[in-house]
Protein backbone atom coordinates (compact mmCIF):
# COMPACT_ATOMS: atom_id res chain seq x y z
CA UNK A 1 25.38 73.18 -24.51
CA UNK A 2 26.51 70.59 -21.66
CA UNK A 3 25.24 71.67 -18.38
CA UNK A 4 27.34 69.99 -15.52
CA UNK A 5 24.76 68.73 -12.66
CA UNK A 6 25.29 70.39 -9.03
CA UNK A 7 25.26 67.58 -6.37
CA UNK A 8 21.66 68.24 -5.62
CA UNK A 9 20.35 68.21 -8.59
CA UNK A 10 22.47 64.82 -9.34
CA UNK A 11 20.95 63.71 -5.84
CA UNK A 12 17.37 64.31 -7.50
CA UNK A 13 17.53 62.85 -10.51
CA UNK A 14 18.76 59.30 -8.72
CA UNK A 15 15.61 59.56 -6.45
CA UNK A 16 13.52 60.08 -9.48
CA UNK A 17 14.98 56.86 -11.42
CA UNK A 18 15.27 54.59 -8.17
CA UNK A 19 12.20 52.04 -7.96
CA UNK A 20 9.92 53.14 -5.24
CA UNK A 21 8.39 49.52 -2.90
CA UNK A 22 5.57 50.34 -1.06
CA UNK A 23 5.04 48.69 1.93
CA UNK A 24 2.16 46.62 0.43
CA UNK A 25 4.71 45.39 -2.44
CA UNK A 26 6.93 44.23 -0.14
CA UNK A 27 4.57 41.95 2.17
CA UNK A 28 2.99 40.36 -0.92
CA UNK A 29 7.16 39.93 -1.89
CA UNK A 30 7.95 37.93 1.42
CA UNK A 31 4.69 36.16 1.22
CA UNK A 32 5.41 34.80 -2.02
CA UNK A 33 8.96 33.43 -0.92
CA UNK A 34 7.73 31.71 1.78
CA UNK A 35 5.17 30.36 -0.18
CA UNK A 36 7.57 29.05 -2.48
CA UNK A 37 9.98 28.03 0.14
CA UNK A 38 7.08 25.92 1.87
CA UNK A 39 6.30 24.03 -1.40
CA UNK A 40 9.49 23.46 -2.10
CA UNK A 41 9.49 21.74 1.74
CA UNK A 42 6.49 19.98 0.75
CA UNK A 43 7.24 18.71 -2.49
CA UNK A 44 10.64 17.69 -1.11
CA UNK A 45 9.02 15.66 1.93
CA UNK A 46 6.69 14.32 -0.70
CA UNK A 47 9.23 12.35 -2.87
CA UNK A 48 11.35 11.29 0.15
CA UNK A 49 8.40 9.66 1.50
CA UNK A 50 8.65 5.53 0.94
CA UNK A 51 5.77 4.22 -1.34
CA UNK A 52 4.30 1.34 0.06
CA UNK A 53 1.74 -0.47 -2.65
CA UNK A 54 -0.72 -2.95 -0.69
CA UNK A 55 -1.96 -5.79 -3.41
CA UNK A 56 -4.96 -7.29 -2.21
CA UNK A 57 -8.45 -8.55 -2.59
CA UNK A 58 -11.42 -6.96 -0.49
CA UNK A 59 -9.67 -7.21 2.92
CA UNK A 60 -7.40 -5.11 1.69
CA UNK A 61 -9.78 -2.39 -0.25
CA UNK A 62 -11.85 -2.00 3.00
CA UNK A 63 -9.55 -0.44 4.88
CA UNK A 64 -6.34 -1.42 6.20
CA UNK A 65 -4.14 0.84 3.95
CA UNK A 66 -5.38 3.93 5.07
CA UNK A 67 -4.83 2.92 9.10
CA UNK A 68 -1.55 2.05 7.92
CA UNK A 69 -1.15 5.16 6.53
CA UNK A 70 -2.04 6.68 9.87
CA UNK A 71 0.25 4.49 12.20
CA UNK A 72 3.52 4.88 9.41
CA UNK A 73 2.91 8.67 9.33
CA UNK A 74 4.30 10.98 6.62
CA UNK A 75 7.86 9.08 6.48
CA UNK A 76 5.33 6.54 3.81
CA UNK A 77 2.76 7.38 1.20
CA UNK A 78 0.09 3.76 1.74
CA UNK A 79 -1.66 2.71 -1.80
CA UNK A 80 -4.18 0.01 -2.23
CA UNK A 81 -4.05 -1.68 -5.50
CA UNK A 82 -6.60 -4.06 -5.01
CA UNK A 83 -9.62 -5.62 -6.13
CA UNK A 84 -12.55 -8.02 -4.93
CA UNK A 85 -12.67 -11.80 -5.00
CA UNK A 86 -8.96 -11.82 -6.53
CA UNK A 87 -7.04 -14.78 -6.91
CA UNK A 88 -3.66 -15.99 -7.68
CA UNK A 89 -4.82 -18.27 -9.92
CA UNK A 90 -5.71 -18.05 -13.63
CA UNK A 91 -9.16 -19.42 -14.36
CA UNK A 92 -11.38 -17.57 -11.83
CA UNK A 93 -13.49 -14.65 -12.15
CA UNK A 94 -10.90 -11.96 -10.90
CA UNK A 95 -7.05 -13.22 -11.46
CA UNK A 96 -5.17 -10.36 -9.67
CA UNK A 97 -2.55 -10.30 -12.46
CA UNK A 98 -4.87 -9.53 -15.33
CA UNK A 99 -6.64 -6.55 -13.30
CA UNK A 100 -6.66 -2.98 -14.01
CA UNK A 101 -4.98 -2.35 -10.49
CA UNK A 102 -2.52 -4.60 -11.02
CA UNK A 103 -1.22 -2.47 -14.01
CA UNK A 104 -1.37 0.35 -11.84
CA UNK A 105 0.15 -1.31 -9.13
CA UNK A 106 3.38 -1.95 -11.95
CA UNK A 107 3.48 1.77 -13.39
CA UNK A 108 3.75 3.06 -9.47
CA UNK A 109 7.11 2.59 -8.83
CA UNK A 110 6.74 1.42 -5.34
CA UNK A 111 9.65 0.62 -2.62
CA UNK A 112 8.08 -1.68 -0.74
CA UNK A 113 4.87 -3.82 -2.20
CA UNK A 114 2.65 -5.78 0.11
CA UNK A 115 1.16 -8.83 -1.32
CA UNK A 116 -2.01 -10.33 1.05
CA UNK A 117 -3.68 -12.77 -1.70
CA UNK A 118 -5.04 -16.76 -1.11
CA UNK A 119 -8.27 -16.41 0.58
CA UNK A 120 -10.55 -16.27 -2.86
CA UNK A 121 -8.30 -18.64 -4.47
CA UNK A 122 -9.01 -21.23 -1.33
CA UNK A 123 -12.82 -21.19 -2.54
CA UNK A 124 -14.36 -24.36 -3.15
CA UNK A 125 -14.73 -24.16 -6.57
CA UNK A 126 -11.44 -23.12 -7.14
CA UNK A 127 -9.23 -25.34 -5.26
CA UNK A 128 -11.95 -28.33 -4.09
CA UNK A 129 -14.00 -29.18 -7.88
CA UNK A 130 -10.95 -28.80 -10.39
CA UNK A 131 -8.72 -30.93 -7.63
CA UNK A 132 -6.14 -28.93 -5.75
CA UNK A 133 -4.03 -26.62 -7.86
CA UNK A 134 -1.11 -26.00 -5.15
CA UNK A 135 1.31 -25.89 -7.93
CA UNK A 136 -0.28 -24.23 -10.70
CA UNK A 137 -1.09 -21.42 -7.30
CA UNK A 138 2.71 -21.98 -6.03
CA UNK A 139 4.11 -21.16 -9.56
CA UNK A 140 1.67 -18.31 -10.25
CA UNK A 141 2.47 -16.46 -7.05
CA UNK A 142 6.41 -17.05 -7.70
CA UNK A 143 5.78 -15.16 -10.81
CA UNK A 144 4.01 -12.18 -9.43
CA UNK A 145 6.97 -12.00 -6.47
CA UNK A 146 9.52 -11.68 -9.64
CA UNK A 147 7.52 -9.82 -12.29
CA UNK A 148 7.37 -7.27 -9.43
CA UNK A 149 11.40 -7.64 -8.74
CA UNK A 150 12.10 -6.29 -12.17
CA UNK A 151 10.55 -3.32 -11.58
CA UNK A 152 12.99 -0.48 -11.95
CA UNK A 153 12.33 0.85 -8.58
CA UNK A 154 13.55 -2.69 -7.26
CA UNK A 155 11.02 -2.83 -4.60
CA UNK A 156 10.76 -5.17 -1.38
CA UNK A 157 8.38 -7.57 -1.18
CA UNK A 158 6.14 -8.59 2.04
CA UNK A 159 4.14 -11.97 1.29
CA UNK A 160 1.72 -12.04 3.97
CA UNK A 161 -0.49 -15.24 4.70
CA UNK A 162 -4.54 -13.68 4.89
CA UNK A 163 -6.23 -13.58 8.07
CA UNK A 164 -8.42 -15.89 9.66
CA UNK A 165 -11.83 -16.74 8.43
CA UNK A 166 -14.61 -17.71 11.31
CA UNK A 167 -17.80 -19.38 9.66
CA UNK A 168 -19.54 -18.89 12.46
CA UNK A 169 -19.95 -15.14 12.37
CA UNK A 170 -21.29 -15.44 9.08
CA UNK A 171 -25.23 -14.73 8.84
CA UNK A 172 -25.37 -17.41 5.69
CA UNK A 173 -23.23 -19.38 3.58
CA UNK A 174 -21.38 -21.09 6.79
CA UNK A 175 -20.75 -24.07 4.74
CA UNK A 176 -19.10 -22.66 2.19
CA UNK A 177 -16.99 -20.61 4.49
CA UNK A 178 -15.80 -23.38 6.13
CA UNK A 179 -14.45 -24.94 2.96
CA UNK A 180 -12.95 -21.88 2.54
CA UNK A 181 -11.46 -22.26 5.73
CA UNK A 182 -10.12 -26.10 5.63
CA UNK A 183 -8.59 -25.34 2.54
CA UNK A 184 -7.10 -21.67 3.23
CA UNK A 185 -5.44 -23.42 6.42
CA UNK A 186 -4.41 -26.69 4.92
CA UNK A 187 -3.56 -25.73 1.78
CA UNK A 188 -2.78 -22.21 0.79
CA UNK A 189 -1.19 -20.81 3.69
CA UNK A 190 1.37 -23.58 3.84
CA UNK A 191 2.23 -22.98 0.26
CA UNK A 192 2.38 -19.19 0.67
CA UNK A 193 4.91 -20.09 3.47
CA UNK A 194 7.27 -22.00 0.75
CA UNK A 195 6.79 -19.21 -1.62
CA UNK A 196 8.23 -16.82 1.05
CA UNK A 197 11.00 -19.16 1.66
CA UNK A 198 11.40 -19.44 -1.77
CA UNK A 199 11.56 -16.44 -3.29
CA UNK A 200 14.91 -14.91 -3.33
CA UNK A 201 14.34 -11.10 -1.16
CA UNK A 202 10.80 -11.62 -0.38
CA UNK A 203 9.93 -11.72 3.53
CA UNK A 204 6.93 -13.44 5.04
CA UNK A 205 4.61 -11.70 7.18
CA UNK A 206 2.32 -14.02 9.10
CA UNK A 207 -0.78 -12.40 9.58
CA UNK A 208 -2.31 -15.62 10.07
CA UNK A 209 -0.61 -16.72 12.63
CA UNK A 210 -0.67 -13.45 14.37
CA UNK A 211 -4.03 -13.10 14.04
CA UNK A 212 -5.09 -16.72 15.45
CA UNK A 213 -2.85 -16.11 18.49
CA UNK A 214 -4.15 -15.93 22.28
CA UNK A 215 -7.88 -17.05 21.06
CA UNK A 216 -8.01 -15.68 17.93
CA UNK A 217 -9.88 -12.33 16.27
CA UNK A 218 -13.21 -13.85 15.69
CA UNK A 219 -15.28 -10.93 17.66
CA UNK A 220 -13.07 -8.15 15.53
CA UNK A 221 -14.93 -10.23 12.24
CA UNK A 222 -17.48 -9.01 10.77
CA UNK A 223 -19.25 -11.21 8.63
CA UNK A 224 -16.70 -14.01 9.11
CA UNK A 225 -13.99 -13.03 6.22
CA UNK A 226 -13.98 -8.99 6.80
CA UNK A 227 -13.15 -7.34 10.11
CA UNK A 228 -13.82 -4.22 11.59
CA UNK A 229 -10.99 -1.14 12.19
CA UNK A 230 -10.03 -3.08 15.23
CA UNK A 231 -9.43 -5.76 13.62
CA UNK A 232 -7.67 -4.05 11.11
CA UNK A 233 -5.64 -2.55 13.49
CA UNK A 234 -4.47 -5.43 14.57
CA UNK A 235 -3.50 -6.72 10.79
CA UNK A 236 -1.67 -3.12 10.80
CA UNK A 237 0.34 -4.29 13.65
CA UNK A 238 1.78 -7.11 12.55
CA UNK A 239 2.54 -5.12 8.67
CA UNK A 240 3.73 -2.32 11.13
CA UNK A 241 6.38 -4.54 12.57
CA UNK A 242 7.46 -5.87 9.85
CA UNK A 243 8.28 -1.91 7.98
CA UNK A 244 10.12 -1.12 11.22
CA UNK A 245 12.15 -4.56 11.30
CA UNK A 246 13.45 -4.11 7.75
């Protein structure tokens, strides 16, 4: 037989079948959301974030990325893709373009790559005993500035001359640093200046020149090629301006 509810036991039964929240349930609830919400932030910030892919031989691995990183703040995400005693040219002991960071460098999809290469390549063996190889170094640095144009994520490129070398802060080996000098100065950097000029979109960034300004940086060297963080502080200047300019 159908028995026809009264409006309190109706009332009843409702309670019975409503879920019940305990207070505890519903903290870990709003915790969770804004947990999620604050990822979401993150992740978002994260892949807004310009990726800036510094090419480089050792003045670049020890350390001028990461104080870059610092002075650009979370608006850029700062990569080194480098590796020591690289060159532009083929023939040596490190060419950048066959190295395992330069793949990496290519499958990164950067937005802006910096390119900081010419010192090892203005070594005496290299550019003084085989004769001077400004085009076969002209013509090989062309072809890095476009092989990294065709990348999908269409990045800009920064060529920037390498900083000073100062033989005498060396504790050996001041001979062959000044080779390295006479050459980097004759030679290289005047050819990295054409390739600059040269290369449809690229923009040169004269670190060089910045860097030999008002007396020069030899007392922020450290062995007469490297520098110290002041010194690369001062490189991250000059990169620094450059970012903001464009």
């Amino acid at each position: 037989m159908h028995h026809n509810l009264t409006d309190d036991e109706a009332e009843y039964r409702q309670s019975r079948e409503m879920p019940v929240f305990s207070p505890t349930a519903s903290l870990l609830l709003l915790l969770a959301a804004l947990f999620s919400a604050g990822t979401s932030s993150a992740e978002d910030a994260s892949s807004a974030a310009l990726r800036l892919a510094c090419a480089g031989d050792s003045n670049t691995i020890k350390g001028y990325p990461a104080i870059l990183q610092s002075m650009l703040g979370d608006d850029w995400t700062v990569d080194a893709y480098a590796t020591g005693a690289a060159t532009v040219l083929d023939g040596t002991l490190q060419p950048y373009r066959r190295s395992d960071e330069y793949r990496s460098l290519l499958a990164s999809s950067p937005d802006v790559v910096i390119i900081m290469l010419g010192a090892n390549d203005a070594r005496h063996q290299y550019w003084d005993l085989n004769g001077t190889p400004a085009h076969e170094f002209k013509q090989g640095y062309l072809e890095l500035i476009r092989e990294l144009q065709e990348l999908d994520s269409m990045p800009e490129i920064l060529v920037a001359t390498p900083p000073p070398i100062y033989p005498g802060r060396a504790a050996e080996g001041r001979w062959e640093l000044a080779r390295i000098r006479d050459n980097l100065t004759d030679g290289v950097i005047p050819l990295i200046r054409e390739v600059a000029a040269e290369a449809e979109g690229a923009t040169l960034v004269d670190v060089y020149g910045h860097m030999s300004a008002s007396g020069g940086s030899s007392s922020l060297s450290l062995d007469g090629i490297h520098y110290n963080s002041a010194g690369y502080r001062k490189m991250c200047g000059v990169f620094e301006a450059a970012l903001i300019a464009d």
